[in-house]
C-alpha atoms as a PDB file:
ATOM      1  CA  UNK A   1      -1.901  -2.763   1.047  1.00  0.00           C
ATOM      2  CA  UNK A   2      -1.945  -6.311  -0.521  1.00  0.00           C
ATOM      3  CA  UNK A   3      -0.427  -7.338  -3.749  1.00  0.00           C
ATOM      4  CA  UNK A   4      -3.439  -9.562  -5.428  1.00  0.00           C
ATOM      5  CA  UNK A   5      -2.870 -11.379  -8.631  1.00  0.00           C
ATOM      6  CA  UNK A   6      -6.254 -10.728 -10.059  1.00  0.00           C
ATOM      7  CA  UNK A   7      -9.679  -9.425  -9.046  1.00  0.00           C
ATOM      8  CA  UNK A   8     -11.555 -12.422  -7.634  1.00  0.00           C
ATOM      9  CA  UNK A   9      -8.791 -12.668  -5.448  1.00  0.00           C
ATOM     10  CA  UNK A  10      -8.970  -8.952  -4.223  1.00  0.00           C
ATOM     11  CA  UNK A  11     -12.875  -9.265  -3.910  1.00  0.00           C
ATOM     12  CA  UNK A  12     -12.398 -12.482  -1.576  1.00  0.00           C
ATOM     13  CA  UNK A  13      -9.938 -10.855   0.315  1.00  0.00           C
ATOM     14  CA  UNK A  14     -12.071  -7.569   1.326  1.00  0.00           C
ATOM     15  CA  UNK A  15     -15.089  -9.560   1.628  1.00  0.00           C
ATOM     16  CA  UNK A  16     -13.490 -11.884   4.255  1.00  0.00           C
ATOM     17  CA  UNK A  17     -11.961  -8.134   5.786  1.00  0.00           C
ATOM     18  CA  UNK A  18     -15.361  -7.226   6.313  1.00  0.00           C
ATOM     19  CA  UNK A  19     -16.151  -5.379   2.938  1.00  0.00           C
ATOM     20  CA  UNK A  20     -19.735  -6.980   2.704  1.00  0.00           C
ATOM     21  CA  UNK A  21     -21.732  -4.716   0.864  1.00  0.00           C
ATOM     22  CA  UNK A  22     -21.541  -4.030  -3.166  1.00  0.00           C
ATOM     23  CA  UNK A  23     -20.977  -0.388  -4.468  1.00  0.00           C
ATOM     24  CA  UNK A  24     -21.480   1.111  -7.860  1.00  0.00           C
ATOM     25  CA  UNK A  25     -21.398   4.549  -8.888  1.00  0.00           C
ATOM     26  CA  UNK A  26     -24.480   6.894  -9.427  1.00  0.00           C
ATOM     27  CA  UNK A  27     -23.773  10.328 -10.703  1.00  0.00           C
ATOM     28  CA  UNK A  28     -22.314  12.191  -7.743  1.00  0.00           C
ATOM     29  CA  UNK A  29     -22.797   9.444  -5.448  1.00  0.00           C
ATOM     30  CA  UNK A  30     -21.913   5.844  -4.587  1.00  0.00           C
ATOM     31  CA  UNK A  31     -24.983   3.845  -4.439  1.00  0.00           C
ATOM     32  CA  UNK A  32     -25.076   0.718  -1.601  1.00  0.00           C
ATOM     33  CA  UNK A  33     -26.488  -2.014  -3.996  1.00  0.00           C
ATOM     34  CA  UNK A  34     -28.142  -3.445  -0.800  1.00  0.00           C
ATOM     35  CA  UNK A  35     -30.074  -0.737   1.158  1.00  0.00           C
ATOM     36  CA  UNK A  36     -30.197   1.728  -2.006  1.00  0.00           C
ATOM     37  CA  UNK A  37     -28.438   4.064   0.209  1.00  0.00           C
ATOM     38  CA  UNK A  38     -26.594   7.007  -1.595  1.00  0.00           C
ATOM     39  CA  UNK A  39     -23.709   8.493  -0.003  1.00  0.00           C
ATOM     40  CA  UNK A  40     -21.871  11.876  -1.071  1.00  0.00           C
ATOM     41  CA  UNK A  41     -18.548  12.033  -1.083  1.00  0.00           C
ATOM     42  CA  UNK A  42     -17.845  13.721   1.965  1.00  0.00           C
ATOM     43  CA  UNK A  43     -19.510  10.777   3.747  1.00  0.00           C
ATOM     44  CA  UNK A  44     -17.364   7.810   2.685  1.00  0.00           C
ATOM     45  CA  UNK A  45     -13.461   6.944   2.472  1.00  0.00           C
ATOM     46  CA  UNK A  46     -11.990   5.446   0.258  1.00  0.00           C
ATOM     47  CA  UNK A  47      -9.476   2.634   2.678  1.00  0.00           C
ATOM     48  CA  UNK A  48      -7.864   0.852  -0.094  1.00  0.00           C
ATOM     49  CA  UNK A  49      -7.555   0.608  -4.335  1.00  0.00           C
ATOM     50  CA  UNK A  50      -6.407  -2.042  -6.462  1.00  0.00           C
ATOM     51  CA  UNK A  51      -5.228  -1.338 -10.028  1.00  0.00           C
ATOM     52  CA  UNK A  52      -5.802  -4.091 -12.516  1.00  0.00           C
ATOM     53  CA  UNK A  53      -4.266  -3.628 -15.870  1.00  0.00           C
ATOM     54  CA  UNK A  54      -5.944  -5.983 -18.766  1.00  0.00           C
ATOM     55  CA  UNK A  55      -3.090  -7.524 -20.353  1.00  0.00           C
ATOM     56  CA  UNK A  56      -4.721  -7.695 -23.965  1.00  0.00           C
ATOM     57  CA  UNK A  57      -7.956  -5.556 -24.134  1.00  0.00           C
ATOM     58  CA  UNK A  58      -8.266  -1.822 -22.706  1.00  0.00           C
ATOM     59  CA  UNK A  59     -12.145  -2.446 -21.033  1.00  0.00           C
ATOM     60  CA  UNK A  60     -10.562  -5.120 -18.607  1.00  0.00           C
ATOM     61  CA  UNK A  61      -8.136  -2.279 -17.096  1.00  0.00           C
ATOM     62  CA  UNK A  62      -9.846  -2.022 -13.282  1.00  0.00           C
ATOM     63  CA  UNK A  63      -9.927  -0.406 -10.104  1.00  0.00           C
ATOM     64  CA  UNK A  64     -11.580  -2.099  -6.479  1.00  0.00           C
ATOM     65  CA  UNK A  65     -11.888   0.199  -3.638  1.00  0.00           C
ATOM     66  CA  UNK A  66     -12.446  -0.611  -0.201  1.00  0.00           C
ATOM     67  CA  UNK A  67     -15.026   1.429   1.210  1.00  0.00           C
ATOM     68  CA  UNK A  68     -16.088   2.617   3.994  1.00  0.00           C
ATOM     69  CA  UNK A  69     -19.409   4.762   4.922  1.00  0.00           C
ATOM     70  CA  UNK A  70     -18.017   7.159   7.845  1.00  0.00           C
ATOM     71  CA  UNK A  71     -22.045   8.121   8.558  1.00  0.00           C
ATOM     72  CA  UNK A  72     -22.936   3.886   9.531  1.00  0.00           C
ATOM     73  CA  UNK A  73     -19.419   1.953   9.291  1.00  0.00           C
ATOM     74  CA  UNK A  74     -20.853   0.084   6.425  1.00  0.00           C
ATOM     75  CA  UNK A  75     -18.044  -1.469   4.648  1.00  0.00           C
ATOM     76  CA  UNK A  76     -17.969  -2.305   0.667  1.00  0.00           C
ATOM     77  CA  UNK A  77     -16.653  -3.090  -2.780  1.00  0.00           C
ATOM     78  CA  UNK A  78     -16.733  -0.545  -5.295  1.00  0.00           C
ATOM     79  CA  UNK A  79     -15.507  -1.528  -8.783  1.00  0.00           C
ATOM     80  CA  UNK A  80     -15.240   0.450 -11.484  1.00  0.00           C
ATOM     81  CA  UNK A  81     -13.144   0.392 -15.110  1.00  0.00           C
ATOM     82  CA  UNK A  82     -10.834   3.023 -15.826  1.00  0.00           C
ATOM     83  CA  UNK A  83     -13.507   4.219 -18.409  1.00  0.00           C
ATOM     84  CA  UNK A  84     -16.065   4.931 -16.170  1.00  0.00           C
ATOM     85  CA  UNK A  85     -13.493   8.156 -14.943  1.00  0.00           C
ATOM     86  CA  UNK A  86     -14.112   9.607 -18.329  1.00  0.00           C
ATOM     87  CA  UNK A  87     -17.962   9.190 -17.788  1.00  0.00           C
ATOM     88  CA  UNK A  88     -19.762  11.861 -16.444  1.00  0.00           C
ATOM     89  CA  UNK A  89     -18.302  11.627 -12.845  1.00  0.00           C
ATOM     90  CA  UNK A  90     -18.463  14.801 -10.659  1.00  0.00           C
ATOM     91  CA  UNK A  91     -15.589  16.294 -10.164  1.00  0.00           C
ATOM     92  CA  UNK A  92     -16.003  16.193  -6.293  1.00  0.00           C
ATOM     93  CA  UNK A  93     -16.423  12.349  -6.707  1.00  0.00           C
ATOM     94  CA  UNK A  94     -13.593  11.843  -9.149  1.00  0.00           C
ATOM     95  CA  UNK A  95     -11.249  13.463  -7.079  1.00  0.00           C
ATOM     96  CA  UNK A  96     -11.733  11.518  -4.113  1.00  0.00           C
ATOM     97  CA  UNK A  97     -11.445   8.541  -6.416  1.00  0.00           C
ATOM     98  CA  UNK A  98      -8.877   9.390  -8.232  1.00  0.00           C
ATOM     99  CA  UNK A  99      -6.810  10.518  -5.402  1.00  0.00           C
ATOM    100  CA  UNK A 100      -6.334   7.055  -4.093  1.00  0.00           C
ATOM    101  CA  UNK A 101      -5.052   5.924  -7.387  1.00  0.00           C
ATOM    102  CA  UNK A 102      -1.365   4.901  -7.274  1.00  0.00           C
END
């Protein structure tokens, strides 16, 4: 796991790893901005996470995952602020989250 000193840097990073495709949460699913493909849970790991801690203001505290779809290989960026774990997330889907947190 790299040590990045902020978030653009951590987005370059994965994106020039492969991590091409932009994720964002959708009730018990990630949702592939892209292709509009939802994927469950049990069809995606999570390969890395990134903790970002806002030094001043709670809503810039952030997590990036490297994902990966284990259905299609497709490879993405999924980030999310710590608030959006208090938000109505599944508990199947918060758990695989959450256990990748560090």
């Amino acid at each position: 796991m790299e040590n990045y000193t902020n978030r653009a840097e951590a987005i370059i990073d994965l994106q020039n790893r492969g991590y091409d495709q932009d994720f964002v949460i959708k009730n018990e699913h990630l949702l592939c901005v892209q292709d509009s493909e939802l994927i469950s849970p049990d069809n995606f790991e999570v390969i890395d996470a990134y903790k970002f801690d806002g030094a001043k203001r709670q809503k810039d505290n952030y997590v990036i995952y490297a994902i990966r779809s284990m259905h299609n290989d497709l490879k993405g960026i999924l980030m999310a602020s710590y608030s959006a774990f208090g938000k109505g997330l599944s508990i199947h889907l918060w758990s695989k989250l959450g256990a990748n947190l560090k």
